[in-house]
Every structure is written in C-alpha cells, then in structure tokens.
Protein backbone atom coordinates (compact mmCIF):
# COMPACT_ATOMS: atom_id res chain seq x y z
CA UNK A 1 78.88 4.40 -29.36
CA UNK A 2 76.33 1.09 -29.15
CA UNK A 3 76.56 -0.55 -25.99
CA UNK A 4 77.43 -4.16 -26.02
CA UNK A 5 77.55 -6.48 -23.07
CA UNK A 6 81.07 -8.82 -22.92
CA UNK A 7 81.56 -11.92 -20.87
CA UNK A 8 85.07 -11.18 -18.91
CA UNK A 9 86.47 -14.55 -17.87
CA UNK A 10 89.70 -13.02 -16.90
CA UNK A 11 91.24 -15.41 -19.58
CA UNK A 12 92.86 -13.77 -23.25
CA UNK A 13 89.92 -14.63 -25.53
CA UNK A 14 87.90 -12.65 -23.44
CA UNK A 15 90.30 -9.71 -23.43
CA UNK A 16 91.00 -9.49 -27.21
CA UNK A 17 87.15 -9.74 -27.93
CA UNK A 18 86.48 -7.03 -26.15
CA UNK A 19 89.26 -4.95 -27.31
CA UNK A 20 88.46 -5.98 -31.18
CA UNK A 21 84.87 -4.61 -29.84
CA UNK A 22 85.95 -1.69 -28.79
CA UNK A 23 88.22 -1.42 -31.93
CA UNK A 24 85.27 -1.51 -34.30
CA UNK A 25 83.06 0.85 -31.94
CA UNK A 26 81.44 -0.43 -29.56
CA UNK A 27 81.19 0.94 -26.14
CA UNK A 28 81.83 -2.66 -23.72
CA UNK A 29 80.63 -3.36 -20.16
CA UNK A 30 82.37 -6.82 -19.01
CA UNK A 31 80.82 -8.96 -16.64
CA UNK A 32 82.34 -11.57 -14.58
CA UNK A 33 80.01 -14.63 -13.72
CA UNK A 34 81.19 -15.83 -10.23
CA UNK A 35 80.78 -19.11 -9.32
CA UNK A 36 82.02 -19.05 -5.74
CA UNK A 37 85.12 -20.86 -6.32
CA UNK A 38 87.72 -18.00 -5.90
CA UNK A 39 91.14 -17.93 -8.08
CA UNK A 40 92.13 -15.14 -9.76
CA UNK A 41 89.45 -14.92 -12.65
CA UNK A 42 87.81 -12.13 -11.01
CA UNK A 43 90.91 -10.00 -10.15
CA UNK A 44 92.33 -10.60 -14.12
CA UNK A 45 88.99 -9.73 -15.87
CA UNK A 46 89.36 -6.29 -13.57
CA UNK A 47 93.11 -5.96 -14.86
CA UNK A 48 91.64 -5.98 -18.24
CA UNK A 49 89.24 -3.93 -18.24
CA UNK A 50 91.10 -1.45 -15.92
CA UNK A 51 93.65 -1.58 -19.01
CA UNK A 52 90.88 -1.16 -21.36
CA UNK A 53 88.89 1.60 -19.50
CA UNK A 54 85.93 -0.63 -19.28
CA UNK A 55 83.26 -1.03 -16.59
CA UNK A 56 83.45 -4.25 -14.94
CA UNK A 57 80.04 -5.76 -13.44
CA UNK A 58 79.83 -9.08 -11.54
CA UNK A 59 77.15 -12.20 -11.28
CA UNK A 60 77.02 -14.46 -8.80
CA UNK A 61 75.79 -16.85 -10.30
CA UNK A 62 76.14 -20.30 -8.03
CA UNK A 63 72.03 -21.07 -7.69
CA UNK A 64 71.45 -21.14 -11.60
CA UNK A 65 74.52 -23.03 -12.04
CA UNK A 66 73.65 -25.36 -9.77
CA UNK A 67 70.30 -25.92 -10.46
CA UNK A 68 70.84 -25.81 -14.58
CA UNK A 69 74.28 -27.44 -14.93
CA UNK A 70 75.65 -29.10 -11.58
CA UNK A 71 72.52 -31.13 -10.53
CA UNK A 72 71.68 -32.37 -13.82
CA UNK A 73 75.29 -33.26 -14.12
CA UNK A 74 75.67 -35.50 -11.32
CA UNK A 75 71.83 -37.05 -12.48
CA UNK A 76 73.35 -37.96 -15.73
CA UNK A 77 76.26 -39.55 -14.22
CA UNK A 78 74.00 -41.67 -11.98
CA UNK A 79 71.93 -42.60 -14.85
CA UNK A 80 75.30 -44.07 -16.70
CA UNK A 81 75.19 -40.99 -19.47
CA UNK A 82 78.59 -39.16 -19.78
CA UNK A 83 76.90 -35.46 -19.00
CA UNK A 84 78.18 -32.37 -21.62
CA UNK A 85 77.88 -29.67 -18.60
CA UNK A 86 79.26 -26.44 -21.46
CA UNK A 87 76.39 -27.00 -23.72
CA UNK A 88 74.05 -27.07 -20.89
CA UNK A 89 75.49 -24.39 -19.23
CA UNK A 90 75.38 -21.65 -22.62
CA UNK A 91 71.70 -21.50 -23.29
CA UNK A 92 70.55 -21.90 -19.86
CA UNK A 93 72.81 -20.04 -17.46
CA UNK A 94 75.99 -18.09 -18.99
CA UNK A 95 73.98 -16.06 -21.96
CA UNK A 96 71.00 -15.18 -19.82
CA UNK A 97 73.24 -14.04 -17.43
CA UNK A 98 75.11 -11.76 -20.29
CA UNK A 99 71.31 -10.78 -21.73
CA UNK A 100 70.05 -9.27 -18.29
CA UNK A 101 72.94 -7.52 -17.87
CA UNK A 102 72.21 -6.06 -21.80
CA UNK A 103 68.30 -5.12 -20.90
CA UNK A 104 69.60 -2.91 -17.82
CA UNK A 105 72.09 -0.71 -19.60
CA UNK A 106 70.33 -1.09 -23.16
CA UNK A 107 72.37 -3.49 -25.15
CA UNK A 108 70.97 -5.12 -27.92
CA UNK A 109 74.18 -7.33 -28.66
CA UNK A 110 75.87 -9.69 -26.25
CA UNK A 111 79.64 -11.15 -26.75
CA UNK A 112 81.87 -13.89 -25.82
CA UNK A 113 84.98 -14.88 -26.47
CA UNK A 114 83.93 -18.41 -28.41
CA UNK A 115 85.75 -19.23 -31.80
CA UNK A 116 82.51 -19.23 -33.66
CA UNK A 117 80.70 -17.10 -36.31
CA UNK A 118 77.14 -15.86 -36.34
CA UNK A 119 75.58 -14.84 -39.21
CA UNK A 120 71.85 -13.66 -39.24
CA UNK A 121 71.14 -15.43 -36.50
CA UNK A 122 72.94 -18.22 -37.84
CA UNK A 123 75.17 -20.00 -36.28
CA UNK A 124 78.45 -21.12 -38.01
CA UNK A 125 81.89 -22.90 -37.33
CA UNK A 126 84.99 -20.69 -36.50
CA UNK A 127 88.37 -21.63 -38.16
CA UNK A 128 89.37 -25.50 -38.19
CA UNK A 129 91.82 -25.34 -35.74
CA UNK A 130 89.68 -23.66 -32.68
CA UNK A 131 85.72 -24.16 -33.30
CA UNK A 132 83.55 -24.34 -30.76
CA UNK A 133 80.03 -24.13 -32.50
CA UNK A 134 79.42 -27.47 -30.92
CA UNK A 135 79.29 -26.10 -27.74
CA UNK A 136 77.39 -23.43 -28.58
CA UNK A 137 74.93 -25.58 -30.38
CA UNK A 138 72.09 -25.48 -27.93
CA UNK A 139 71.47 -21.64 -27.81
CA UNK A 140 68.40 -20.82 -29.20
CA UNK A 141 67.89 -19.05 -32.82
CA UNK A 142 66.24 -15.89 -30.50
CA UNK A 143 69.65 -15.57 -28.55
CA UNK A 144 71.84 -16.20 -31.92
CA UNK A 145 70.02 -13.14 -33.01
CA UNK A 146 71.58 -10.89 -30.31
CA UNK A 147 75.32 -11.83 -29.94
CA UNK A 148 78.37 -11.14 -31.61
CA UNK A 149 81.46 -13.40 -31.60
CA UNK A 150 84.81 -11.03 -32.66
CA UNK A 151 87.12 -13.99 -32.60
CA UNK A 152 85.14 -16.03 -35.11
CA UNK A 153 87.81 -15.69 -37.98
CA UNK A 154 91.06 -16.02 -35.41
CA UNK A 155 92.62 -19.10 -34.30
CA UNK A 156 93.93 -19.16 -30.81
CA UNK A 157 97.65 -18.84 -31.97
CA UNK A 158 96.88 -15.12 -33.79
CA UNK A 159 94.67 -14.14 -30.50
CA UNK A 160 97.98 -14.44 -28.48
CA UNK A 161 99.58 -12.77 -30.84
CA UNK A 162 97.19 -9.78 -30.80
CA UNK A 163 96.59 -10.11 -27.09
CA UNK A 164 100.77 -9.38 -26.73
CA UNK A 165 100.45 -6.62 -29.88
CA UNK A 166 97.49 -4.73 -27.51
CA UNK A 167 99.57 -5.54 -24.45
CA UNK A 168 96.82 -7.30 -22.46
CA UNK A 169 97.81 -8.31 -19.22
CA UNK A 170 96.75 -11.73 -19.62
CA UNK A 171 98.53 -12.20 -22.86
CA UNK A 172 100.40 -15.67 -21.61
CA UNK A 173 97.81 -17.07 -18.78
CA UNK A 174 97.55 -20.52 -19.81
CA UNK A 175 94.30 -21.56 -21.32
CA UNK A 176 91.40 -23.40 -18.99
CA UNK A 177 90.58 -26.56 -19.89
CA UNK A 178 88.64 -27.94 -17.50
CA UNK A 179 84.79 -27.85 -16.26
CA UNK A 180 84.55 -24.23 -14.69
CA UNK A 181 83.10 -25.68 -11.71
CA UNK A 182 85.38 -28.53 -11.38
CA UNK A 183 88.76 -26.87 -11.79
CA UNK A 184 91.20 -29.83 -10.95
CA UNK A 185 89.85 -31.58 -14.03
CA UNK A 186 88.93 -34.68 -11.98
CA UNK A 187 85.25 -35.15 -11.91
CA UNK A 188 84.89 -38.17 -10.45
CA UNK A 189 85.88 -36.85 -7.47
CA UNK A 190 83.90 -34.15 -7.30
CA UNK A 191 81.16 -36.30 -8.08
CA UNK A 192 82.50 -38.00 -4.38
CA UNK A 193 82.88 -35.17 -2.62
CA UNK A 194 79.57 -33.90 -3.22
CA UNK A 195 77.27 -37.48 -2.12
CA UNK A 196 77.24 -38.63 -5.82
CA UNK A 197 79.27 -41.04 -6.38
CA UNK A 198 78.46 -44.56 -6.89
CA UNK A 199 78.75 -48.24 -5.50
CA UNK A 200 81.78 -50.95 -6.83
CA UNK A 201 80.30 -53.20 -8.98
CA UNK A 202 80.62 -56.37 -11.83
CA UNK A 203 82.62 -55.74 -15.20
CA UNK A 204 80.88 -57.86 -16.73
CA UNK A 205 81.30 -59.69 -20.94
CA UNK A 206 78.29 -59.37 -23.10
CA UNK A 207 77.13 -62.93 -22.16
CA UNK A 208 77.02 -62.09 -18.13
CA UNK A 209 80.35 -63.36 -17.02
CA UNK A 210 82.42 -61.40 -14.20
CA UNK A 211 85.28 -59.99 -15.36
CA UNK A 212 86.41 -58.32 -12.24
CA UNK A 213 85.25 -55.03 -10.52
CA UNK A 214 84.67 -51.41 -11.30
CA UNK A 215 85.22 -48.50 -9.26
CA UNK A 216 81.59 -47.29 -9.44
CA UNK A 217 79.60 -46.47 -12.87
CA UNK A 218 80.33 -42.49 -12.54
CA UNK A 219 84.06 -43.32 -13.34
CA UNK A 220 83.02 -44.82 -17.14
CA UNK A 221 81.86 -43.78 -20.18
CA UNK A 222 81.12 -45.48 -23.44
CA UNK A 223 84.58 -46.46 -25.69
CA UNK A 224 86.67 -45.79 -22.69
CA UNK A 225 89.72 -48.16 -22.83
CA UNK A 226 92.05 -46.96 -20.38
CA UNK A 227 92.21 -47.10 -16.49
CA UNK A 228 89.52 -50.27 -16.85
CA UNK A 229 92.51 -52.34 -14.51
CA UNK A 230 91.36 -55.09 -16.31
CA UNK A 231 93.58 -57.96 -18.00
CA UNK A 232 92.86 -60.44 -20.77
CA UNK A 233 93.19 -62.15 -24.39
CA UNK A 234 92.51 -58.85 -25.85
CA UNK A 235 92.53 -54.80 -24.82
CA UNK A 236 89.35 -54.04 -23.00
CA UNK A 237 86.51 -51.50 -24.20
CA UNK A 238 83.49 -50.40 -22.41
CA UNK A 239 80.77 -50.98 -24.47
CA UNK A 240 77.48 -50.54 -22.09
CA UNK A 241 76.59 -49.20 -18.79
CA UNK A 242 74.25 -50.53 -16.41
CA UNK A 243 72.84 -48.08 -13.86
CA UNK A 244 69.82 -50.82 -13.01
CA UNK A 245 72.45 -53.98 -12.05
CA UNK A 246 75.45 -51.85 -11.37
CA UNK A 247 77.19 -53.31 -14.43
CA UNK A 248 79.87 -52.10 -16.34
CA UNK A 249 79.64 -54.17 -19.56
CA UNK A 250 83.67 -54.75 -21.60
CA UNK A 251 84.29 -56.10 -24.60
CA UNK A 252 87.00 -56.09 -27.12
CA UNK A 253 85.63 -53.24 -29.24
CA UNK A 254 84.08 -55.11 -32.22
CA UNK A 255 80.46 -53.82 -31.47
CA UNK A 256 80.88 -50.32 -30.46
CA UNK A 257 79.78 -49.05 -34.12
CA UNK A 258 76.28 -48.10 -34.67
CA UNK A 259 74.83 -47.01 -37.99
CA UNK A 260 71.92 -45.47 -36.23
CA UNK A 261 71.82 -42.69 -33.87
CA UNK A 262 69.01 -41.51 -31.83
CA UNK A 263 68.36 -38.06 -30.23
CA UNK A 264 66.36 -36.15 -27.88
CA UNK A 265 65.37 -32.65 -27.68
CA UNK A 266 66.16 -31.05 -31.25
CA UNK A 267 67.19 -27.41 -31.48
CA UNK A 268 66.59 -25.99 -34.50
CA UNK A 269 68.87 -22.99 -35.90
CA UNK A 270 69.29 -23.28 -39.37
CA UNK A 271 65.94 -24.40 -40.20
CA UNK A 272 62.49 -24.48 -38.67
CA UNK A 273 62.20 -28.03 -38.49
CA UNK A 274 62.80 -31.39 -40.56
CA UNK A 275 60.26 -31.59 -43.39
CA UNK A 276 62.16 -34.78 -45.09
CA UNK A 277 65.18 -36.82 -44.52
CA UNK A 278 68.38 -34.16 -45.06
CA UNK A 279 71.74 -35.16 -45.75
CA UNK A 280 74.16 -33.48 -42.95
CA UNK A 281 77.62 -34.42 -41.54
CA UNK A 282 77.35 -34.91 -38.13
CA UNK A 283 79.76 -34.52 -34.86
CA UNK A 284 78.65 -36.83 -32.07
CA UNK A 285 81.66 -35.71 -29.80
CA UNK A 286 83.09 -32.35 -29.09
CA UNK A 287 86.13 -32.96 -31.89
CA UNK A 288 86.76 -31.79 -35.09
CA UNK A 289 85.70 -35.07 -36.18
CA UNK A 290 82.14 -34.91 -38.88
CA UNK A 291 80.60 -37.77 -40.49
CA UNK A 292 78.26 -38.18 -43.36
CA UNK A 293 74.29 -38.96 -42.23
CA UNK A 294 70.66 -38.61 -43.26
CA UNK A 295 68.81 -36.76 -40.77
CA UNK A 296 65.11 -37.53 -39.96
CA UNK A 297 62.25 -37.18 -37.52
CA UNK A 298 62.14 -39.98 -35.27
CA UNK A 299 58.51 -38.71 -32.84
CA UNK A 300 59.50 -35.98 -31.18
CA UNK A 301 62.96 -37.46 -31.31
CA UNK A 302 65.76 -37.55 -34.67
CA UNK A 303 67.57 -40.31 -36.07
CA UNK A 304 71.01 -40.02 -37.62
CA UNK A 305 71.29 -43.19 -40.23
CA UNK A 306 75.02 -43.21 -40.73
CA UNK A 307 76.65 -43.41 -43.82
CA UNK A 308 80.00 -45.20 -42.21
CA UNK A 309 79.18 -46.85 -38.67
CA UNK A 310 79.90 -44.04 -35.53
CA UNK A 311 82.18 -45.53 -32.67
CA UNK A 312 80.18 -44.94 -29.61
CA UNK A 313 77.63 -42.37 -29.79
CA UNK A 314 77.25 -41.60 -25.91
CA UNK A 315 74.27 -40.88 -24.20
CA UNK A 316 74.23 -37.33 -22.49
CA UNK A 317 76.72 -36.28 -25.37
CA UNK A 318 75.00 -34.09 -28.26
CA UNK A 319 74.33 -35.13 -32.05
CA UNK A 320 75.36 -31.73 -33.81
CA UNK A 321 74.00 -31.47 -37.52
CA UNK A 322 75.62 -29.32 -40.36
CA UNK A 323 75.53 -28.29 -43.62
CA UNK A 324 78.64 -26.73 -44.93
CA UNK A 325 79.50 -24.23 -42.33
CA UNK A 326 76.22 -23.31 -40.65
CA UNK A 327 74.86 -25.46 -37.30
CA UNK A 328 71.17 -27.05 -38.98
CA UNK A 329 70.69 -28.21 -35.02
CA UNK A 330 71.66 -30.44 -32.46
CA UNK A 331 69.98 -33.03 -29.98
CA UNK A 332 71.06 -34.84 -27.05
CA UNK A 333 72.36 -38.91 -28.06
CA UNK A 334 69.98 -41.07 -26.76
C-alpha cells in the first residue's frame, strides 16, 4: 500500500479522512502537531488511530508556530490590521510539518481533513456549505502538488454521519472554532496576557472630533459595529484605525465601500502570473460571500477594481481570486 502522511487533530474530519484513506488504499501514519497547550487533542487523535490500527507520530511544534503565526499575529494587531493567523499558519508551519514527516517514511502525498478539492495541483472549492479553500489559499502550487483532501466532496453533516457509520470515537466531539493557539476564542486577551496589548485612546469622527474612548486599537477591526460603547444620532461603525495617534476613527457606515482593493504578496496557483486584467469573483473575508472584479498588476502588488463597491476590505485579511471553482491566487488586503 502507498504511504500517505495524515494530520490527526483528534477532531472527526481528521478521523474520517483518514479512514476514507485507508478505504481507498492507502497505508496512513497520523501526526499530531502539539502546540503545548494540553486538552485532549492528543489523547483523541491516539483513540483514533488506535481504532484504526494506525501509527500515531507527534510534533512539537511551539517555536515555528510562534515565530510564523503568533509573533506576526500580535505585529499585525499593533499595526491596526485584523491578522488571518490559519492562512499564515498552512503554508508556513502545519504542511511542512506534515511534508517532513512524508520525506522520513517515503510519502509522496500529504492529507488533511480541509473541505477542499485539489486537482493537478490545483486548488478548488469544496461543497458550498463547508469550503475552506480560502484558508488554504496561501499554500504554494509545489505543496498543492503533494496533498490529498478525502473530504473535498462531503459536507460536514454527511462526515458525522460516516464518522458514526465507521464508529469513530470522536463521532460527536463538538467542532473547534477558535484560533488553535487561543482556545477561549478571546484574543484580545491573549493579546494582554502576552505584553501586546495596547493603550486607551480617542474614538474619534472623520473631521477629528472626540467621540469618547476605546479600549486599545487591538480590540477593533474595520466594519465592526458592536461592543464600540458608544452612543449617538446614528449606529456607530469603525471605519479607520490609527496605530500612529492611537485613534479609532467611527462613522455611521456611509464610506466603508471601496471599489478598489489593493494587495500584497500574490500567490499564484492557477496561473503563473497576471499577463492582463482578468475578470475573477473575489472573497475578501473568510465567508461564502464572492464578488465580481477585474484583477490586475498593481507593481509587485494587485488591484481588485470592483464591479459593486466591497464593505471593508481589511488590512491583514486576504483578497482570494477565482474562476469558477479553481483558486487563480490570493494576496494579503492592503
């Protein structure tokens, strides 16, 4: 059987991919990426694959995850961006992780359990209801070419389903939501806890005048309209963060739409690069949400000129392109 390398979260999309692996022939080795924080991840990926008869390896992982993810996390916070630490974390930390593994028992293929498709080496959206090629969008076309995603044509309600049908132990664990390495969901204080966090400051209108004061800059991101403690003529919006004046800038909404987008960093997957403007849809947030846009070359930079304006496009967020079904590319929203 052809080895294949399996990230084991201990959670049930995890456990059916690997047992749909096994299913169509594959020989799996799970491995657990430990991040120091304890729980009971590590003690339900080795239920599974003690009920699966697979070998279980585990990564510590804590130093690349802090230097790839954590650090540049709390930066981007600082710097008024609203950080996307999943997207970060997939080309940099998790699927190298999964690929060394691979090289030492000779693997060519990795797996996760992501509700995507690949398709030579292209990557496309899983089914409506449960696709997460957005966050997957930043993996380069060399490590699209080596992995496998089994749950690609499943939505999460007929994974339960199977999960119970195999009788995996973890067929009802609840699903994670949060940041892995911030697992009560409230980042903020993390942010605190760990010397990041920032000063009170002015809310502030568009023409300068004090509003009343913010908890800090770290707490906000662009659009945001609740928890602003703020009262007035009309509901308040934040519409602009300054990290230089320690401003948090509100208004009533009206100019949050922007009919151009800029980006940084451009991936590439479906395509080697822009050689005109293309027409795309475009996700700016990590919904199921697309618009219409003509993509083009902006420097080393892209510009998304949007057919219908985009309510705040947030910086630190990624700009991810398609065509149909495949992922043309992504860049981070300047």
């Amino acid at each position: 059987m052809e080895p294949i390398v399996l990230g084991l979260s201990g959670g049930v999309d995890s456990a059916v991919a690997a047992t749909l692996l096994q299913r169509q022939g594959f020989a799996v080795t799970g491995l657990y990426l430990d991040i120091g924080l304890g729980g009971s991840g590590r003690e339900d990926a080795a239920a599974v694959a003690d009920r699966l008869g697979i070998p279980l390896k585990v990564a510590d992982i804590r130093q690349e995850l802090e230097r790839e993810v954590c650090a540049p996390f709390a930066a981007g916070y600082l710097a008024g961006r609203t950080p996307l630490p999943c997207a970060m974390c997939n080309p940099a930390v998790k699927f190298p992780a999964l690929f060394r593994l691979a090289e030492e028992i000779g693997a060519n293929y990795v797996s996760t359990g992501h509700y995507a498709n690949v398709d030579n080496g292209v990557l496309k959206k899983g089914r409506p209801a449960n696709d997460q090629s957005y966050m997957l969008a930043r993996l380069t076309r060399a490590q699209l070419q080596k992995v496998m995603f089994p749950l690609g044509m499943y939505e999460k309600r007929e994974v339960r389903q199977l999960a119970r049908d195999f009788g995996i132990p973890v067929a009802n664990k609840p699903d994670s939501m949060e940041i892995c390495f911030i697992p009560s969901g409230d980042y903020a204080a993390w942010l605190e806890e760990h010397g990041f966090s920032t000063p009170v400051g002015n809310y502030v209108d568009n023409c300068g005048k004090v509003l009343g004061q913010h908890k800090g800059i770290h707490h906000y991101t662009l659009g945001q309209g609740r928890g602003l403690g703020v009262s007035g003529p009309h509901r308040y919006y934040v519409s602009a963060i300054r990290p230089e004046t320690n401003e948090v800038v509100l208004s009533d909404g009206s100019d949050l739409g922007r009919e151009v987008v800029y980006g940084a960093q451009p991936n590439w997957l479906a395509i080697d690069g822009l050689t005109g403007p293309m027409e795309v849809t475009v996700r700016l947030r990590h919904s199921r949400t697309e618009q219409e846009a003509v993509l083009s070359s902006d420097g080393e930079g892209i510009r998304l000129d949007m057919k219908t304006p985009a309510r705040a496009p947030t910086p630190g967020q990624l700009a991810v392109f398609y065509q149909g079904d495949a992922v043309v590319g992504s860049a981070w929203i300047l």
